[in-house]
Protein backbone atom coordinates (compact mmCIF):
# COMPACT_ATOMS: atom_id res chain seq x y z
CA UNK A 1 0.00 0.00 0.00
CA UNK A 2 1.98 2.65 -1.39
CA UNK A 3 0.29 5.21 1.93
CA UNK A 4 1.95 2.96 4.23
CA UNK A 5 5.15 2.72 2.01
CA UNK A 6 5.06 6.81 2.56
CA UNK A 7 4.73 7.01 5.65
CA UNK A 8 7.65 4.52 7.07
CA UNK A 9 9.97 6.42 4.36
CA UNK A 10 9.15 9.76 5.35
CA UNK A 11 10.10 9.31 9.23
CA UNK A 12 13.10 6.66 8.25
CA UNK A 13 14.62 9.75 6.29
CA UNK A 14 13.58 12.00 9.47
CA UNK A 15 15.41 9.79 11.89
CA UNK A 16 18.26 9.66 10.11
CA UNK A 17 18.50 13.40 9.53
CA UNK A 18 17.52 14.14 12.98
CA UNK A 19 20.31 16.18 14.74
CA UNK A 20 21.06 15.45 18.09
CA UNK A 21 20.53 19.21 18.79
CA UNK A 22 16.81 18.22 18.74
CA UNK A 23 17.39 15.77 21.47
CA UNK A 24 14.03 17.43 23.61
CA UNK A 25 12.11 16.94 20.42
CA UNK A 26 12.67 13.39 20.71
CA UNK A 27 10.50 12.23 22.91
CA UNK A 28 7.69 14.18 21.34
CA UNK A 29 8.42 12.86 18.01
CA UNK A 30 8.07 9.71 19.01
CA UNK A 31 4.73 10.27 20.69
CA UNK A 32 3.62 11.76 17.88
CA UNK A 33 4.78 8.62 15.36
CA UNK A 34 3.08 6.40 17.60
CA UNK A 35 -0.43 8.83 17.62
CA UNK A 36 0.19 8.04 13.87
CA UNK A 37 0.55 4.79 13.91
CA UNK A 38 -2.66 4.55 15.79
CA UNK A 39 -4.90 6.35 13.42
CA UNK A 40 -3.00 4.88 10.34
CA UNK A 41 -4.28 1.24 11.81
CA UNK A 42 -7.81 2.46 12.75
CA UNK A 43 -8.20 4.08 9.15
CA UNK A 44 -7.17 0.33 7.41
CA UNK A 45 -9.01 -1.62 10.02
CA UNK A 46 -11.97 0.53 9.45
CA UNK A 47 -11.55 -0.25 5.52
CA UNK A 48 -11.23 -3.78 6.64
CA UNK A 49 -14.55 -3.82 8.00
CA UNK A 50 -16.00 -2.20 5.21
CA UNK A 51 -14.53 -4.32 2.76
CA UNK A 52 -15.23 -7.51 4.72
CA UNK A 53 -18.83 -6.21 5.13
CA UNK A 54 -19.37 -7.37 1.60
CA UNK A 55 -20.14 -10.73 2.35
CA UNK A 56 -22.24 -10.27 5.02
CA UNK A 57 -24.98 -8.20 2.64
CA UNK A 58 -27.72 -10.46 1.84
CA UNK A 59 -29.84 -8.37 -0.51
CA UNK A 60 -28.32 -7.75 -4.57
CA UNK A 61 -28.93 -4.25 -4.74
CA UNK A 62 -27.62 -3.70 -1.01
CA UNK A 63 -24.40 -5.61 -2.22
CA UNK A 64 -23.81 -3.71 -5.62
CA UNK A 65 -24.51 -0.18 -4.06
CA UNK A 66 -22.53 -1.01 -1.39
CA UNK A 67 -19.68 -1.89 -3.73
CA UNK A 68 -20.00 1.07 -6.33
CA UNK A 69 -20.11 3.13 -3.51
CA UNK A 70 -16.87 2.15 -1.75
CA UNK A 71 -15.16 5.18 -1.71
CA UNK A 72 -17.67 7.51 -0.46
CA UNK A 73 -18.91 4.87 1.73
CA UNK A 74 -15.35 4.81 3.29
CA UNK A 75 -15.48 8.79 4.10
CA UNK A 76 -18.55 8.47 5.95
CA UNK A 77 -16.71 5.87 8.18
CA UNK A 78 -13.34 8.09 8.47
CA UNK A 79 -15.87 10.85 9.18
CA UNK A 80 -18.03 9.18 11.47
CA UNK A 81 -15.14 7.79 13.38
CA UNK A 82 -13.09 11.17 13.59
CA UNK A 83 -10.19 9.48 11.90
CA UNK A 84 -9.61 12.47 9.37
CA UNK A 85 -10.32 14.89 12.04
CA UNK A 86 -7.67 12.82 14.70
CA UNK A 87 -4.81 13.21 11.62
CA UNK A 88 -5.28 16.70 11.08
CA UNK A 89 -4.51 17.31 14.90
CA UNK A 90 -1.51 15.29 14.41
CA UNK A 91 -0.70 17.27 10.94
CA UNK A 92 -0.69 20.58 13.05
CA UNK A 93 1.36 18.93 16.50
CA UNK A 94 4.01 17.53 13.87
CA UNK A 95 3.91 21.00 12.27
CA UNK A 96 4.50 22.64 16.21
CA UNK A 97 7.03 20.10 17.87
CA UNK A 98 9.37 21.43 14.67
CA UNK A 99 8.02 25.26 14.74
CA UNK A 100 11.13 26.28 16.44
CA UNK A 101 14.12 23.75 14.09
CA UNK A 102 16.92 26.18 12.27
CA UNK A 103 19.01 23.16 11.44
CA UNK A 104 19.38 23.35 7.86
CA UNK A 105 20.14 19.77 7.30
CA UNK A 106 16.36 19.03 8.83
CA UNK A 107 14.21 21.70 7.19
CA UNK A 108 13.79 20.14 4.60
CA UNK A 109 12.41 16.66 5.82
CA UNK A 110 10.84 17.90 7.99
CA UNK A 111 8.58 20.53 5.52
CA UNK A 112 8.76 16.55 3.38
CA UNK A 113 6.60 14.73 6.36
CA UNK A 114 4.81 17.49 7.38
CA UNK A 115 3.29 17.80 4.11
CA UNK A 116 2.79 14.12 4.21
CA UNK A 117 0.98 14.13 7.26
CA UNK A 118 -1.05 17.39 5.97
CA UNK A 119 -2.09 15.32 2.88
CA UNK A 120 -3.02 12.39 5.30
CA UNK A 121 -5.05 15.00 7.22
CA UNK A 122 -7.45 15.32 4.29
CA UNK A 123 -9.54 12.40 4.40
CA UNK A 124 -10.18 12.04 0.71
CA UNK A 125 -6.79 11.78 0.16
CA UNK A 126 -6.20 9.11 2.64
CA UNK A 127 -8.66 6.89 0.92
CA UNK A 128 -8.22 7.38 -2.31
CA UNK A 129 -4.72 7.44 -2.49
CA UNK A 130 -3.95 4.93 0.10
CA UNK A 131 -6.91 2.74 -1.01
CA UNK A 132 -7.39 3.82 -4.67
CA UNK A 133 -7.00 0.17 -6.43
CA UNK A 134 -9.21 -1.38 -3.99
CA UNK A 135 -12.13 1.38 -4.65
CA UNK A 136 -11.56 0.83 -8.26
CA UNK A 137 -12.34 -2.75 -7.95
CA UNK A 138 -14.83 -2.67 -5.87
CA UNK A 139 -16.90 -0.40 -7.84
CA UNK A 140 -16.19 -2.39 -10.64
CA UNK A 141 -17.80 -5.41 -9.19
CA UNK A 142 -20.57 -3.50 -8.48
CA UNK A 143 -20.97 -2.37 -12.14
CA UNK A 144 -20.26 -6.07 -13.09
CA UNK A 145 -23.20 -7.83 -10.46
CA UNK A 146 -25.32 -5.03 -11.68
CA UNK A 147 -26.01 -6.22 -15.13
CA UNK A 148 -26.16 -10.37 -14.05
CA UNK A 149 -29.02 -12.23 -12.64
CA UNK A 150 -29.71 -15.38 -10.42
CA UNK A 151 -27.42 -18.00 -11.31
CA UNK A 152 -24.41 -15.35 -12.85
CA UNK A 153 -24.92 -12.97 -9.93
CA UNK A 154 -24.37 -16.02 -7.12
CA UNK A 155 -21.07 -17.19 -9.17
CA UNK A 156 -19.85 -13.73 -9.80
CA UNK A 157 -20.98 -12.87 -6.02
CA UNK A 158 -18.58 -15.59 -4.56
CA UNK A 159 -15.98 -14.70 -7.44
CA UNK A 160 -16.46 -11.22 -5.46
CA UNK A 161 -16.37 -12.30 -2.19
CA UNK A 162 -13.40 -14.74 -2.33
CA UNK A 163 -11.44 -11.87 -4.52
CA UNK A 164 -12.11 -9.24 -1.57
CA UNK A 165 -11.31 -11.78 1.28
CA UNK A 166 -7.58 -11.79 -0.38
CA UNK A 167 -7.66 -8.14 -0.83
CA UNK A 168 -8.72 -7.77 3.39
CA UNK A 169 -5.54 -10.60 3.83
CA UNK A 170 -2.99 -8.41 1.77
CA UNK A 171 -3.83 -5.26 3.37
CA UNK A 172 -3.37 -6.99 7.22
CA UNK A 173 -0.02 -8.06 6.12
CA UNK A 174 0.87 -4.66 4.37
CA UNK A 175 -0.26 -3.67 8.06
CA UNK A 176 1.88 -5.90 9.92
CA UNK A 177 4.70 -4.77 7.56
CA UNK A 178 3.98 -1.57 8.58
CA UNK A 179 3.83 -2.12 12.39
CA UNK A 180 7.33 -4.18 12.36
CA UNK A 181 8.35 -1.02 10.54
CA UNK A 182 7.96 1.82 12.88
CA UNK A 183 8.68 -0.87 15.91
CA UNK A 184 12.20 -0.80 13.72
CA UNK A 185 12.17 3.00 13.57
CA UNK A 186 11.26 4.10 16.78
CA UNK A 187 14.27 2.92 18.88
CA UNK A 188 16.25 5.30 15.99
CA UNK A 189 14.44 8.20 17.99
C-alpha cells in the first residue's frame, strides 16, 4: 500500500536526519509517530470492516450499491469515526514540535513529512490514495453484479467475495509490515 510505504519512508529519512541538537524533540516525536501509527491502523481496520462487510450483505442491490459506492462509503466511516479529524490534529502537532528547528540539514524533511501528514489530514486523500485500487475494484464489481441475474450474480458474487477476502488478507499483512516497521524505527528516535 503505497500510503503505508510513505509514511515509514518519510520518518526513516527523518530519523536519520535528525540532529542530536533536537534531542528534547525526541521524545515528542516519538509520541507523535506512535499517535500516527494509531490512526493509520484504525483508518485500514476501518476499511477492513467495510470491505469484509461485503459478504455479510444479503440483498443484490444492497451488495452492488454497497460496492459502487466504496469510496464515499469509506469517508462516511473516516468521518463518522473522527479518523480524518484525529490526523489533522496530528498534521498541526508535527507541524509545532518542529516550529522552532533552524538546522538546515532538517528543514527540509521535515517541511517533506509534514506535508505528508497534511495530505493524510485530508480524508479524501487518505482513501483514495492509500486505497485507490481497492475502490476501483470494488466499484467495478458492483458495475459487473449489476447487469447479471440469479445463477451469474451467485457465481460472480462468490468470485467477489473470495477476490475481496484476499484483498482484506494483503492489506493486514501490508499492516503488519507496517507495524514491524515503525517498531524498527522508533528505537532510531
Amino acid at each position: 500500500m503505497l500510503l503505508l510505504d510513505k509514511i515509514i519512508d518519510a520518518l526513516s529519512d527523518l530519523v536519520v536526519t535528525l540532529p542530536k541538537a533536537q534531542q528534547y524533540n525526541r521524545q515528542e516525536l516519538v509520541d507523535f509517530t506512535v499517535s500516527v501509527q494509531a490512526e493509520i491502523e484504525r483508518a485500514i481496520e476501518l476499511a477492513i470492516l467495510y470491505i469484509d462487510g461485503t459478504k455479510r450483505i444479503g440483498s443484490e442491490q444492497e451488495l452492488i450499491l454497497h460496492l459502487q459506492g466504496a469510496s464515499s462509503g469509506l469517508m462516511n466511516v473516516y468521518n463518522e469515526f473522527k479518523v480524518c479529524v484525529g490526523l489533522s490534529g496530528l498534521a498541526d502537532r508535527f507541524e509545532q514540535i518542529f516550529s522552532s528547528t533552524h538546522d538546515a540539514a532538517i528543514v527540509g524533511e521535515v517541511k517533506e513529512v509534514n506535508a505528508l501528514f497534511r495530505d493524510l489530514a485530508n480524508g479524501e486523500s487518505l482513501v483514495i490514495d492509500g486505497l485507490r485500487g481497492i475502490n476501483k475494484k470494488m466499484y467495478a464489481y458492483g458495475c459487473e453484479l449489476s447487469v447479471l441475474s440469479d445463477e451469474a450474480f451467485a457465481a460472480k458474487r462468490t468470485e467477489v467475495v473470495e477476490r475481496l477476502e484476499l484483498e482484506v488478507q494483503s492489506m493486514r499483512a501490508q499492516l503488519n509490515v507496517f507495524r514491524t516497521s515503525l517498531q524498527d524505527i522508533l528505537p532510531l528516535m
